[in-house]
N, C-alpha and C. Protein backbone atom coordinates (compact mmCIF):
# COMPACT_ATOMS: atom_id res chain seq x y z
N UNK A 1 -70.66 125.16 143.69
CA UNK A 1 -69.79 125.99 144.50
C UNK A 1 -69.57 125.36 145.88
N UNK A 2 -70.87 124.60 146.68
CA UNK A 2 -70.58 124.30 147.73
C UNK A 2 -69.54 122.84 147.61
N UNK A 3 -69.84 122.36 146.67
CA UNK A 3 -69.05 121.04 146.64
C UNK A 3 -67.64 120.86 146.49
N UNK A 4 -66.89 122.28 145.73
CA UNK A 4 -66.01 122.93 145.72
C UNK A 4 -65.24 123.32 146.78
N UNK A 5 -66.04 123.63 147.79
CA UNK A 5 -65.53 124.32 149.15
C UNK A 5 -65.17 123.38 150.17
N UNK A 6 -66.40 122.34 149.77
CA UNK A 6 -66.01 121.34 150.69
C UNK A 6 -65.13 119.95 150.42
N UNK A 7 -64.83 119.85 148.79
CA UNK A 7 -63.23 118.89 148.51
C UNK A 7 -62.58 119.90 149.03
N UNK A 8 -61.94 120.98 148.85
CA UNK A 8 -61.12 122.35 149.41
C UNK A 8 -60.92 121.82 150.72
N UNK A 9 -61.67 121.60 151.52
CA UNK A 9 -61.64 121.62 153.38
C UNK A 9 -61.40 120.36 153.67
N UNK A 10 -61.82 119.16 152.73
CA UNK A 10 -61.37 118.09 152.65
C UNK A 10 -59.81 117.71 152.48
N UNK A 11 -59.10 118.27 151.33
CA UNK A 11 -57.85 118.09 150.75
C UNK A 11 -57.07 118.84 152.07
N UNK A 12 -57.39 120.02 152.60
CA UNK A 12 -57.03 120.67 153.73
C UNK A 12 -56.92 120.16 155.06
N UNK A 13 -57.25 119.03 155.27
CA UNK A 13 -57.96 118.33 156.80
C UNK A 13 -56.75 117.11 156.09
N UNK A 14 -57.02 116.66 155.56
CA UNK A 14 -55.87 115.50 154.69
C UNK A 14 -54.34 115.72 154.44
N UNK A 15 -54.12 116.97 154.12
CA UNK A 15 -52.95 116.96 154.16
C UNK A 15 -52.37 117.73 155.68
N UNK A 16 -53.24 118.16 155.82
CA UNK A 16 -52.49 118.20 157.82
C UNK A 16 -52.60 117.13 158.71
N UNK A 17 -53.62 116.43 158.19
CA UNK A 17 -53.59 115.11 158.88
C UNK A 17 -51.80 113.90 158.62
N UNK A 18 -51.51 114.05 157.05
CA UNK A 18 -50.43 113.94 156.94
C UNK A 18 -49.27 114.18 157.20
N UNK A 19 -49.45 115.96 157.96
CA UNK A 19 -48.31 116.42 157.98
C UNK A 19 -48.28 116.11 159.63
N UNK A 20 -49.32 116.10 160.62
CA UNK A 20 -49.26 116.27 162.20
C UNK A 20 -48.78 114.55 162.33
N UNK A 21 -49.45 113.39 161.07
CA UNK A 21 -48.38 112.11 161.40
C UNK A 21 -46.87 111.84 161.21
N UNK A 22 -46.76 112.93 159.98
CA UNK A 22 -44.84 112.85 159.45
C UNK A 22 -44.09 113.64 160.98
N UNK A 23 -44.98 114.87 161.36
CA UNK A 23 -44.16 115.28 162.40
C UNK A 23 -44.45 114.68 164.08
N UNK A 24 -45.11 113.68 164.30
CA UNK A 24 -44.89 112.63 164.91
C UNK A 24 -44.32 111.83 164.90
N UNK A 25 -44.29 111.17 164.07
CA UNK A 25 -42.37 110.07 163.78
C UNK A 25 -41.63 110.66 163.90
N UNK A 26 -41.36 111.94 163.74
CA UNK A 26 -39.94 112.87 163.48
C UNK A 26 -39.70 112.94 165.01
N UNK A 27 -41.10 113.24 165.49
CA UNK A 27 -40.85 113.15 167.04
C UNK A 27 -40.15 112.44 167.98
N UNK A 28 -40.76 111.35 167.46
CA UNK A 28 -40.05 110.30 168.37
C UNK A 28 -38.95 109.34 167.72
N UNK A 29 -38.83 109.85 166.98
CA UNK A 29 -36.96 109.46 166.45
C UNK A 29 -36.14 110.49 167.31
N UNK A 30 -36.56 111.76 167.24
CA UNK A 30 -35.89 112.59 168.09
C UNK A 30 -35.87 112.12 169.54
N UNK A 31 -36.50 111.96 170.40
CA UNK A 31 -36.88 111.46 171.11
C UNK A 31 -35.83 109.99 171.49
N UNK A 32 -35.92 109.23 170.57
CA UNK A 32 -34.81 107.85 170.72
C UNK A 32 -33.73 108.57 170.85
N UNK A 33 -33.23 109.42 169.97
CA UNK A 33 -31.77 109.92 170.31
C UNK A 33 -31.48 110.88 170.71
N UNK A 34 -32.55 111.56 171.55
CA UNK A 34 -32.22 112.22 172.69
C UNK A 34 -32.37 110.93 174.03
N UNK A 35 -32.71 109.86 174.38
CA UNK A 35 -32.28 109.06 175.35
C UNK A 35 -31.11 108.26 175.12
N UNK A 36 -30.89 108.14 173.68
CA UNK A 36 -29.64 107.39 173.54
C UNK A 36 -28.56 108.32 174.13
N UNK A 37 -28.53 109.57 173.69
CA UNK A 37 -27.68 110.28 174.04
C UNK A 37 -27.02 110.25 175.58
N UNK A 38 -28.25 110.85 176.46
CA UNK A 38 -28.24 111.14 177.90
C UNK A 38 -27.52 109.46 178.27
N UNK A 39 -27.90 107.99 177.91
CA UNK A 39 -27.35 107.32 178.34
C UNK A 39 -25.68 107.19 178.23
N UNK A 40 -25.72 107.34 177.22
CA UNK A 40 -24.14 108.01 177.24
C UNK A 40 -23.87 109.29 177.74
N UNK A 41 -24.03 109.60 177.85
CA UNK A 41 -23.37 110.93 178.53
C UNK A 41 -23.59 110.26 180.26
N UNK A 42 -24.34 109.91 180.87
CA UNK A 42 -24.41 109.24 181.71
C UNK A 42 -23.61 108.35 182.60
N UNK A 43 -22.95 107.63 181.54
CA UNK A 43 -22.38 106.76 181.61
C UNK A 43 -20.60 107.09 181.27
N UNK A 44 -20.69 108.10 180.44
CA UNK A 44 -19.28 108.79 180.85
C UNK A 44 -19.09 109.78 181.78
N UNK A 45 -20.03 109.65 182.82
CA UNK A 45 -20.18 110.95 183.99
C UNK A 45 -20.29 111.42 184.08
N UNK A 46 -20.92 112.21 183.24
CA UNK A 46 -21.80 113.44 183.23
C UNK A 46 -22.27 113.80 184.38
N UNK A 47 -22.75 115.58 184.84
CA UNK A 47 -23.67 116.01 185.29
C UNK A 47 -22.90 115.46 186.72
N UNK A 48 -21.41 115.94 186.61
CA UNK A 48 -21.16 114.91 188.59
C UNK A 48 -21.78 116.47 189.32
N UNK A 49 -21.72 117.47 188.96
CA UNK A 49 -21.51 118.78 190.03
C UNK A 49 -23.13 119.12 190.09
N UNK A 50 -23.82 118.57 189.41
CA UNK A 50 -25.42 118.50 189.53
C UNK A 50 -25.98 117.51 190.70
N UNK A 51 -25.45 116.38 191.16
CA UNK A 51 -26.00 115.62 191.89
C UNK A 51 -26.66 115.95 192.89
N UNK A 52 -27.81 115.16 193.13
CA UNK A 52 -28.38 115.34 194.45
C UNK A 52 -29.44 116.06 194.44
N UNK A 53 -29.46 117.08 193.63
CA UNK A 53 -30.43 117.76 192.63
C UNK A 53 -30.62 118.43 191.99
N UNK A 54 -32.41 118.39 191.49
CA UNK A 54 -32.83 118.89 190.26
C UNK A 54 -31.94 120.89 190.03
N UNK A 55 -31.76 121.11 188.71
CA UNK A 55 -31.72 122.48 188.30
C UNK A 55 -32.44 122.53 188.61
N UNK A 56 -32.36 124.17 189.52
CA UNK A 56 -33.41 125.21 189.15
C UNK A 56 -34.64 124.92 190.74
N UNK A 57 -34.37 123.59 191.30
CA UNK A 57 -35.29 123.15 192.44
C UNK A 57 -35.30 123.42 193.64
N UNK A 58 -35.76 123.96 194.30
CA UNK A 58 -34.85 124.38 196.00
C UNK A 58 -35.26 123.08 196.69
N UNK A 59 -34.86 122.93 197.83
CA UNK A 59 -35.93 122.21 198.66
C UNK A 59 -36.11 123.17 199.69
N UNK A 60 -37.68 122.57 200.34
CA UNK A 60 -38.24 123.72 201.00
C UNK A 60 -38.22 123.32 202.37
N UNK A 61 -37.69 124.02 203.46
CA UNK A 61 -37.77 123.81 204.81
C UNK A 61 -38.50 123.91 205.55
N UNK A 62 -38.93 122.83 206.40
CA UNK A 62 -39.86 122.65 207.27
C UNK A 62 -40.05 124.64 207.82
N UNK A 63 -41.02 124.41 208.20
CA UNK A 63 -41.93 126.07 208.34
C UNK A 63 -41.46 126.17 209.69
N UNK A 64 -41.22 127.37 210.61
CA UNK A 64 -40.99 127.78 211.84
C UNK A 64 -41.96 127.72 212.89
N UNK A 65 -42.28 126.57 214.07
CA UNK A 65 -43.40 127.09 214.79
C UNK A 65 -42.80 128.24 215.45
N UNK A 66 -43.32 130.01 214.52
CA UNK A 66 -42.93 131.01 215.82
C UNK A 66 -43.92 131.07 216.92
N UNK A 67 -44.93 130.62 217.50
CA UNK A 67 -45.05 130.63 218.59
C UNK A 67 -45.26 129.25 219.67
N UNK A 68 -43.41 128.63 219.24
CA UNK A 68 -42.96 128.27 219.95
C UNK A 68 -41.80 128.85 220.33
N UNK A 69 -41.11 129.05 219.29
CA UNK A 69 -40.27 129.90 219.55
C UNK A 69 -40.30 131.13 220.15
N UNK A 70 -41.58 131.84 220.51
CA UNK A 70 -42.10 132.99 221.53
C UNK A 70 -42.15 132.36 222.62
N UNK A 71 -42.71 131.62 222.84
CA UNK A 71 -42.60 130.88 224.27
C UNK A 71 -40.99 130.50 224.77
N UNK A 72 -40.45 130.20 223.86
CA UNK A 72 -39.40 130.00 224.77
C UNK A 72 -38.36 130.85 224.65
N UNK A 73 -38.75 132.19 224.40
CA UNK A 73 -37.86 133.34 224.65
C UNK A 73 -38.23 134.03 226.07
N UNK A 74 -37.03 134.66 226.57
CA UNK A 74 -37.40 135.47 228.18
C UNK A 74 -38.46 136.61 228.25
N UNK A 75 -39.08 136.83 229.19
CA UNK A 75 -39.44 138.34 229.44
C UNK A 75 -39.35 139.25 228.61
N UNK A 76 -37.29 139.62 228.74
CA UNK A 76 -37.46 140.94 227.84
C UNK A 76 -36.18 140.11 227.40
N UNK A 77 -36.03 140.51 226.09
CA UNK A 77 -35.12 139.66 225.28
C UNK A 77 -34.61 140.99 223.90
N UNK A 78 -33.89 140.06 223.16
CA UNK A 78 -33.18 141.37 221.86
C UNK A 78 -33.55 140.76 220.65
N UNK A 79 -33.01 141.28 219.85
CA UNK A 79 -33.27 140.63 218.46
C UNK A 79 -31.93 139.24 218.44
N UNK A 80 -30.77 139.29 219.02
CA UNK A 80 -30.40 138.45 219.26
C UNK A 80 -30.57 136.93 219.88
N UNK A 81 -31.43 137.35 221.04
CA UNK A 81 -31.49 136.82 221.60
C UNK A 81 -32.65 134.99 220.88
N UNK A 82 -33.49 136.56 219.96
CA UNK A 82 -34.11 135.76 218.92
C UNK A 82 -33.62 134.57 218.04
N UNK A 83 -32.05 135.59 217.46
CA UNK A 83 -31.84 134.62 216.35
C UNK A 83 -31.03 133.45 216.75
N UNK A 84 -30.73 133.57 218.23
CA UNK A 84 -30.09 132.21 218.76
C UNK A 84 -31.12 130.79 218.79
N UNK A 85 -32.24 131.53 218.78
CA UNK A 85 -33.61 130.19 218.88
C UNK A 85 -33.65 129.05 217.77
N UNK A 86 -33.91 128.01 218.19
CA UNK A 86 -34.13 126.85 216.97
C UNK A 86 -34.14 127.22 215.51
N UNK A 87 -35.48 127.53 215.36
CA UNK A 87 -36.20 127.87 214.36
C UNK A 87 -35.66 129.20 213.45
N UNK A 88 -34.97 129.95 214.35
CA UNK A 88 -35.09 131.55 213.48
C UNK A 88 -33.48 131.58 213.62
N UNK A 89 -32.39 130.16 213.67
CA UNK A 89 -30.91 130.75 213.08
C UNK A 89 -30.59 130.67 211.78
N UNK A 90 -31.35 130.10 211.24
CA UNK A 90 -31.21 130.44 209.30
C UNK A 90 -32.35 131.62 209.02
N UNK A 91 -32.39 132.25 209.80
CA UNK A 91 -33.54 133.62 209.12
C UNK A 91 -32.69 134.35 209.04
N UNK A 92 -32.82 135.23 208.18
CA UNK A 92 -31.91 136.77 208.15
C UNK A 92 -32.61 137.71 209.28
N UNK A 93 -31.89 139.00 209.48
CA UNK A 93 -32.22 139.66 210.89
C UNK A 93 -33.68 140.70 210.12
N UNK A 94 -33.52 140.88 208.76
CA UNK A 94 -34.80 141.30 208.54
C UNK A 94 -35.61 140.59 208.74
N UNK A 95 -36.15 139.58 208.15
CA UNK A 95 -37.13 138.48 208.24
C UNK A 95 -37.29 138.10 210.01
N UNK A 96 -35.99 138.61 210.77
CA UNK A 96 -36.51 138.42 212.24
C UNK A 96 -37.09 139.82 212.66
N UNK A 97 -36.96 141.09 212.14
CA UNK A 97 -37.37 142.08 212.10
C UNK A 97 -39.01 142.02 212.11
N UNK A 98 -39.40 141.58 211.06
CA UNK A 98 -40.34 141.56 210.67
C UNK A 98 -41.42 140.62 211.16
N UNK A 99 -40.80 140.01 211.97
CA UNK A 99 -41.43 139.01 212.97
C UNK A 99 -41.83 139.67 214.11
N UNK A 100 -41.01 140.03 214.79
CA UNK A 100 -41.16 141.15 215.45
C UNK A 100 -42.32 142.42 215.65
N UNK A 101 -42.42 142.92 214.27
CA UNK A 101 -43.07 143.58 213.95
C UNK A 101 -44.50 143.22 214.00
N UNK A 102 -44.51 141.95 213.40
CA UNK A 102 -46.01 141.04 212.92
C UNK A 102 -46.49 140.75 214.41
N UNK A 103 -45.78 140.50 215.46
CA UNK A 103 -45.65 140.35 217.34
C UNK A 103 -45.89 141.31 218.05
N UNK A 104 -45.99 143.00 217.46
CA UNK A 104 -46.16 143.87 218.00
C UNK A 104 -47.43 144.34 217.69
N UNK A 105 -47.83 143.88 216.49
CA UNK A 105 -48.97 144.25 215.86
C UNK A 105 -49.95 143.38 216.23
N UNK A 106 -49.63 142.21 216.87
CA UNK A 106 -50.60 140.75 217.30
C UNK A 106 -50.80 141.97 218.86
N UNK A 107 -49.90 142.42 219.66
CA UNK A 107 -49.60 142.70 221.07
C UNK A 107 -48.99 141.89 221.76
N UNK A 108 -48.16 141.11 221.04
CA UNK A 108 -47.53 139.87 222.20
C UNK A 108 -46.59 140.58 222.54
N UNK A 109 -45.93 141.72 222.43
CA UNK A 109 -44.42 142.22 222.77
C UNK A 109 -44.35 143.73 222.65
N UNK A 110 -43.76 144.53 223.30
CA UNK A 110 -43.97 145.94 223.44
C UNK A 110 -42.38 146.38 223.33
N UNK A 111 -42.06 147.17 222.62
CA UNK A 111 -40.44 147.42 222.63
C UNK A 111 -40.04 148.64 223.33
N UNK A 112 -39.16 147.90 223.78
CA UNK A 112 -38.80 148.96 225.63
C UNK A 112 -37.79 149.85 225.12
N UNK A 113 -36.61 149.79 224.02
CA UNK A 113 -35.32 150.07 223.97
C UNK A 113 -35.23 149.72 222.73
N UNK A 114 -34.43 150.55 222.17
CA UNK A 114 -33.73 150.16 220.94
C UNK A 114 -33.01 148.65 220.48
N UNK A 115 -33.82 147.80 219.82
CA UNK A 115 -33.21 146.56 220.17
C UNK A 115 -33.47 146.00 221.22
N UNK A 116 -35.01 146.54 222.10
CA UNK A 116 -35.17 145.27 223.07
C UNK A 116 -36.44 145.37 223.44
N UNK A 117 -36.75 144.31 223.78
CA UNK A 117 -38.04 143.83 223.35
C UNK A 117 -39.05 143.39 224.93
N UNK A 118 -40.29 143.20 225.16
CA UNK A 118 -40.70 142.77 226.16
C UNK A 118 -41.56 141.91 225.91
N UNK A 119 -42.01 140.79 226.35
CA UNK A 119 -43.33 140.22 225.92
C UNK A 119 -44.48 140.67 227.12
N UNK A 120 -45.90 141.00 226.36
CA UNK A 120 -47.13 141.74 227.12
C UNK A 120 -47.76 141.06 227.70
């Protein structure tokens, strides 16, 4: 019985061994003509409105020093006055909101007025 079980696990180990090598060649035939392909397509110009970059990739922008950008705001200043600064004219006015907020909660700034701001 045991000798049984174990040609069984044998013939079993053998023919997947066969089958994980047939679907490795298959692989990389696929593989050849998926680069054959892209070179042509390549080469008839493909992919012009993709250039420059990857799908799907952002690139990521250097980080904001905000407290430089606190320093070189006035006294008492606005949320405007904010988003004119280096660093914070590609922020949206939430994300400057919220800066703000994160500045009030540090104590660097006390808000005097609706929309205006003091530093402490």
């Amino acid at each position: 019985m045991a000798v049984d079980l174990r040609t069984s696990v044998q013939r079993g180990v053998s023919r997947l061994r066969r089958e994980i090598n047939r679907k490795t060649s298959e692989l990389a035939s696929l593989k050849g003509d998926l680069k054959k392909h892209l070179r042509v397509f390549k080469l008839l110009g493909g992919n012009q409105a993709g250039r420059g970059r990857a799908r799907g990739r952002t690139r990521r922008r250097a980080t904001v020093d905000w407290n430089g950008v606190f320093k070189s705001l006035p006294n008492n200043f606005t949320i405007d006055d904010l988003a004119k600064k280096g660093g914070a004219r590609r922020k949206s006015r939430l994300y400057l909101r919220q800066v703000l907020v994160r500045w009030g909660k540090q104590k660097k700034i006390k808000r005097t007025d609706r929309g205006k701001y003091q530093k402490a």
